[in-house]
Protein backbone atom coordinates (compact mmCIF):
# COMPACT_ATOMS: atom_id res chain seq x y z
CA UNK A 1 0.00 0.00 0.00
CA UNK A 2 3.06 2.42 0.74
CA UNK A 3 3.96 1.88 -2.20
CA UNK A 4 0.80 2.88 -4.19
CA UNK A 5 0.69 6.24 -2.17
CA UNK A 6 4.09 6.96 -3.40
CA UNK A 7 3.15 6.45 -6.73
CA UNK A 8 0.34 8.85 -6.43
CA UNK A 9 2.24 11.46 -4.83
CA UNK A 10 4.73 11.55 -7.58
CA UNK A 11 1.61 11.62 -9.97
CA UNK A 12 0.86 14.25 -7.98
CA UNK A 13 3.60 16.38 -7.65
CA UNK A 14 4.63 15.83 -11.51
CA UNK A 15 0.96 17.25 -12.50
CA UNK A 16 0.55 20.73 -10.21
CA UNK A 17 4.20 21.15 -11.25
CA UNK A 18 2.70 20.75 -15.00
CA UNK A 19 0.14 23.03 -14.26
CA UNK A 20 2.07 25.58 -12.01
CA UNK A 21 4.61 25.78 -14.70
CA UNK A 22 2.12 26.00 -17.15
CA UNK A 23 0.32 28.83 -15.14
CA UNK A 24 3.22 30.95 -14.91
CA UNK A 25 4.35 31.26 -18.03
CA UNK A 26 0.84 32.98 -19.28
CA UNK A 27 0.40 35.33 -16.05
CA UNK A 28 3.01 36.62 -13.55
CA UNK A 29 1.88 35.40 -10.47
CA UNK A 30 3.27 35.47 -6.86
CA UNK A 31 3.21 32.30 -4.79
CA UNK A 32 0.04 32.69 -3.07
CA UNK A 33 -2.09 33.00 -5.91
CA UNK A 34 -0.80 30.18 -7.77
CA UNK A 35 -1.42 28.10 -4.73
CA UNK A 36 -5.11 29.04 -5.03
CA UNK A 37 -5.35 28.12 -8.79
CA UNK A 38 -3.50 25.00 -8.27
CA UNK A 39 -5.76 23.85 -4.83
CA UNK A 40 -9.36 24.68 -7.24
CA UNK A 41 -7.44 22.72 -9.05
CA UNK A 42 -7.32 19.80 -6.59
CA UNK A 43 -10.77 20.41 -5.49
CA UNK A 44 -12.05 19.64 -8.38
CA UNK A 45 -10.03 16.09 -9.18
CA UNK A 46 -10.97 15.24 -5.69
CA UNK A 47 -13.97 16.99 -3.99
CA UNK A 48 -14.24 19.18 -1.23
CA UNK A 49 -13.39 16.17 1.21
CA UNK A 50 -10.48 17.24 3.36
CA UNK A 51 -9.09 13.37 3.84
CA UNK A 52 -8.96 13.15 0.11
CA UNK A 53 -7.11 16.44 0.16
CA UNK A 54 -4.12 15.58 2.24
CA UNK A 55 -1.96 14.11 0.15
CA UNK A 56 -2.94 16.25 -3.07
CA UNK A 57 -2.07 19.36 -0.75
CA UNK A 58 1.25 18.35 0.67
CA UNK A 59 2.21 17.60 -3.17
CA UNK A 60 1.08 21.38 -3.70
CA UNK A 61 3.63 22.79 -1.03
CA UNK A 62 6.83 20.43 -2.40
CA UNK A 63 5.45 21.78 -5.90
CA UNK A 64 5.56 25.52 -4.52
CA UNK A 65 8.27 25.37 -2.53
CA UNK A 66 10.22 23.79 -5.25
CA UNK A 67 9.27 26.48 -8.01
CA UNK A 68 10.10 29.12 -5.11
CA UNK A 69 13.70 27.84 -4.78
CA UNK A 70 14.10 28.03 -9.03
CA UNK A 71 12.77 31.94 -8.57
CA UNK A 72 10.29 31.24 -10.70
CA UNK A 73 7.99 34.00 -8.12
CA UNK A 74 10.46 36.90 -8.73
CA UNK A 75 9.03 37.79 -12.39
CA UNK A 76 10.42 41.53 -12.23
CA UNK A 77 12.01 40.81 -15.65
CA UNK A 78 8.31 39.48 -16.48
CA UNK A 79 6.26 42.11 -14.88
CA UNK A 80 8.43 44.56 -16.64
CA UNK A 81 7.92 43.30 -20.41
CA UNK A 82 3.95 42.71 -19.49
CA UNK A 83 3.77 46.85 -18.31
CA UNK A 84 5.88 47.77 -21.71
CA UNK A 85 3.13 45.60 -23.41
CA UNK A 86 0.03 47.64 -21.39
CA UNK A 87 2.30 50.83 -22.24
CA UNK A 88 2.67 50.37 -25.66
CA UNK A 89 -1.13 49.73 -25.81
CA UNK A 90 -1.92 53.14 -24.49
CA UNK A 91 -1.74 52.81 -20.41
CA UNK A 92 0.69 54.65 -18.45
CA UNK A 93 2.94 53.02 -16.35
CA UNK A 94 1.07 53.63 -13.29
CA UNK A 95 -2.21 51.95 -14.90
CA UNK A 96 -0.09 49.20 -16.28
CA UNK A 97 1.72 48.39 -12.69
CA UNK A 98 -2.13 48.93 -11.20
CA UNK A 99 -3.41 46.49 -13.80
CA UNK A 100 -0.65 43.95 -12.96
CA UNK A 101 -1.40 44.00 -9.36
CA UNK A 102 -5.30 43.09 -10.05
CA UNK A 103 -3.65 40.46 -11.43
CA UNK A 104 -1.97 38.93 -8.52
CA UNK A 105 1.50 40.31 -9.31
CA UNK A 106 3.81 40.60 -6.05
CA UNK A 107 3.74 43.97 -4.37
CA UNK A 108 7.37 43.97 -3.80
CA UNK A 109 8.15 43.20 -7.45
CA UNK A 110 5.46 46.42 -8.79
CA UNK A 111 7.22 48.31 -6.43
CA UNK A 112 10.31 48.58 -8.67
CA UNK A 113 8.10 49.12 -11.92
CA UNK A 114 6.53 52.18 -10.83
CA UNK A 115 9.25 54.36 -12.40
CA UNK A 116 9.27 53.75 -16.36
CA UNK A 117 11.44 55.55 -19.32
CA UNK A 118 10.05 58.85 -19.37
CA UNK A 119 10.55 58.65 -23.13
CA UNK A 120 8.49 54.91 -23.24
CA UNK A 121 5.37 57.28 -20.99
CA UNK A 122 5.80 59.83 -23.95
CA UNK A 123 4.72 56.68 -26.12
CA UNK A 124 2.25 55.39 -24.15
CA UNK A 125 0.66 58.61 -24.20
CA UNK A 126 0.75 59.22 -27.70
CA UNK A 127 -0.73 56.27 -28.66
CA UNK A 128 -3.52 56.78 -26.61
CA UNK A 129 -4.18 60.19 -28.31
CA UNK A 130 -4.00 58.51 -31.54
CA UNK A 131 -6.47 56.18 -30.18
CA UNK A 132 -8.76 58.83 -28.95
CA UNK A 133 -8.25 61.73 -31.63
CA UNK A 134 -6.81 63.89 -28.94
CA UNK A 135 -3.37 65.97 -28.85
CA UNK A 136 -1.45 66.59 -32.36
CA UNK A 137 -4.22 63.81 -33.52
CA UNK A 138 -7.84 66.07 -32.93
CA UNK A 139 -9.22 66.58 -36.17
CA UNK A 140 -10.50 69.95 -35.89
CA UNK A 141 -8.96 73.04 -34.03
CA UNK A 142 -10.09 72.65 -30.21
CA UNK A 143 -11.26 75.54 -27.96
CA UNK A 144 -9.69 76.25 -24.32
CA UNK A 145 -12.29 73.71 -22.63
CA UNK A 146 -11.96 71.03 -25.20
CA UNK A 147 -8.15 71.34 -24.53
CA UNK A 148 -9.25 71.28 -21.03
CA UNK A 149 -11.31 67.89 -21.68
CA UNK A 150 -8.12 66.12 -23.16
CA UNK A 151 -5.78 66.75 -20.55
CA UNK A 152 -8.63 65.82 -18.24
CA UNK A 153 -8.60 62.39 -20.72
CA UNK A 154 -5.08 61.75 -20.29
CA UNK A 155 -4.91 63.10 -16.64
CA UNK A 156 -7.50 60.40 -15.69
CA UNK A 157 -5.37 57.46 -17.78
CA UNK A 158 -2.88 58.04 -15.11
CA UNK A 159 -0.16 60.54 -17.01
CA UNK A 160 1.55 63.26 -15.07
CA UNK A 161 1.50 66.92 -16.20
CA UNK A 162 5.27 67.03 -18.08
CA UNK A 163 3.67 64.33 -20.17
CA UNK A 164 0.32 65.81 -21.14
CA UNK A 165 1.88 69.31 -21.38
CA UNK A 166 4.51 67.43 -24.10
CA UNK A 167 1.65 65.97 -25.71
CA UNK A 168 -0.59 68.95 -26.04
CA UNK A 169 2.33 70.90 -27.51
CA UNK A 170 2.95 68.31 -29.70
CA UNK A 171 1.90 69.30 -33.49
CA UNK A 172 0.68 66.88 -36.39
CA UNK A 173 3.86 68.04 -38.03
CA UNK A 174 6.45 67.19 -35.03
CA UNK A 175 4.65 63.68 -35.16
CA UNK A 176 6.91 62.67 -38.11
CA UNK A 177 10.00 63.14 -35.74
CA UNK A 178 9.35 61.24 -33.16
């Protein structure tokens, strides 16, 4: 009998390490919410039943403790292409690094993302001006108070005031520099 509860430990072990792998490749993920993926995970192979759940769950800590010691929790490098990908989508980096944590992304790691390339914000916000006809992109002149409503626009996105200023004196013609 021993010998059959091996086996299924190493079964396992070898399939929440599949799936925890699996899990953190597609979202950067700190170690306590892959642990709650991975245990609905178990719950549903083997019921709510706490008995059945014992040796399922001490699998899940050798799996986690195991990916832990491989530093496969500290995704800064991740968490830093992800916000470039939010950025380059239109978000500054403070929406990107507030989107990342609504994902489950370690606090610790976001902490070091805050700050971005001021010239990769002046991107960000461009694009979303392009997106929203706003900035060097408006396709009529704009009074004072619809100047007022795009900053407000890009003020709300999460930009600070050096970048909306720079995109507000930005002109269609300037837009082939940059």
């Amino acid at each position: 009998m021993p010998e059959n509860s091996e086996r299924d430990a190493a079964e396992w072990v070898a399939d929440l390490e599949k799936a925890g792998r699996d899990y953190l490749a597609r979202f950067p993920a700190g170690r306590s919410p892959l642990e709650r993926v991975l245990l609905r995970r178990i719950e549903r192979r083997v019921g709510a039943d706490q008995q059945m759940q014992t040796l399922p769950r001490r699998a899940l800590q050798t799996v986690l403790d195991t990916l832990e010691h491989e530093g496969l929790f500290a995704v800064t490098g991740q968490l830093a292409r992800e916000r470039d990908t939010l950025m380059k989508r239109g978000r500054s980096a403070r929406m990107a690094v507030r989107k990342l944590a609504e994902k489950g992304a370690p606090r610790d790691a976001l902490s070091e993302l805050e700050e971005a390339d001021p010239e990769l914000e002046f991107q960000a916000a461009l694009n979303l001006a392009r997106k929203r006809h706003i900035g060097p992109y408006r396709r009529e002149e704009a009074d004072r108070v619809a100047v007022r409503k795009e900053e407000g626009i890009l003020a709300r996105a999460g930009f600070g005031r050096d970048v909306i200023r720079r995109i507000m004196e930005t002109t269609p013609d300037d837009l082939q520099d940059i």
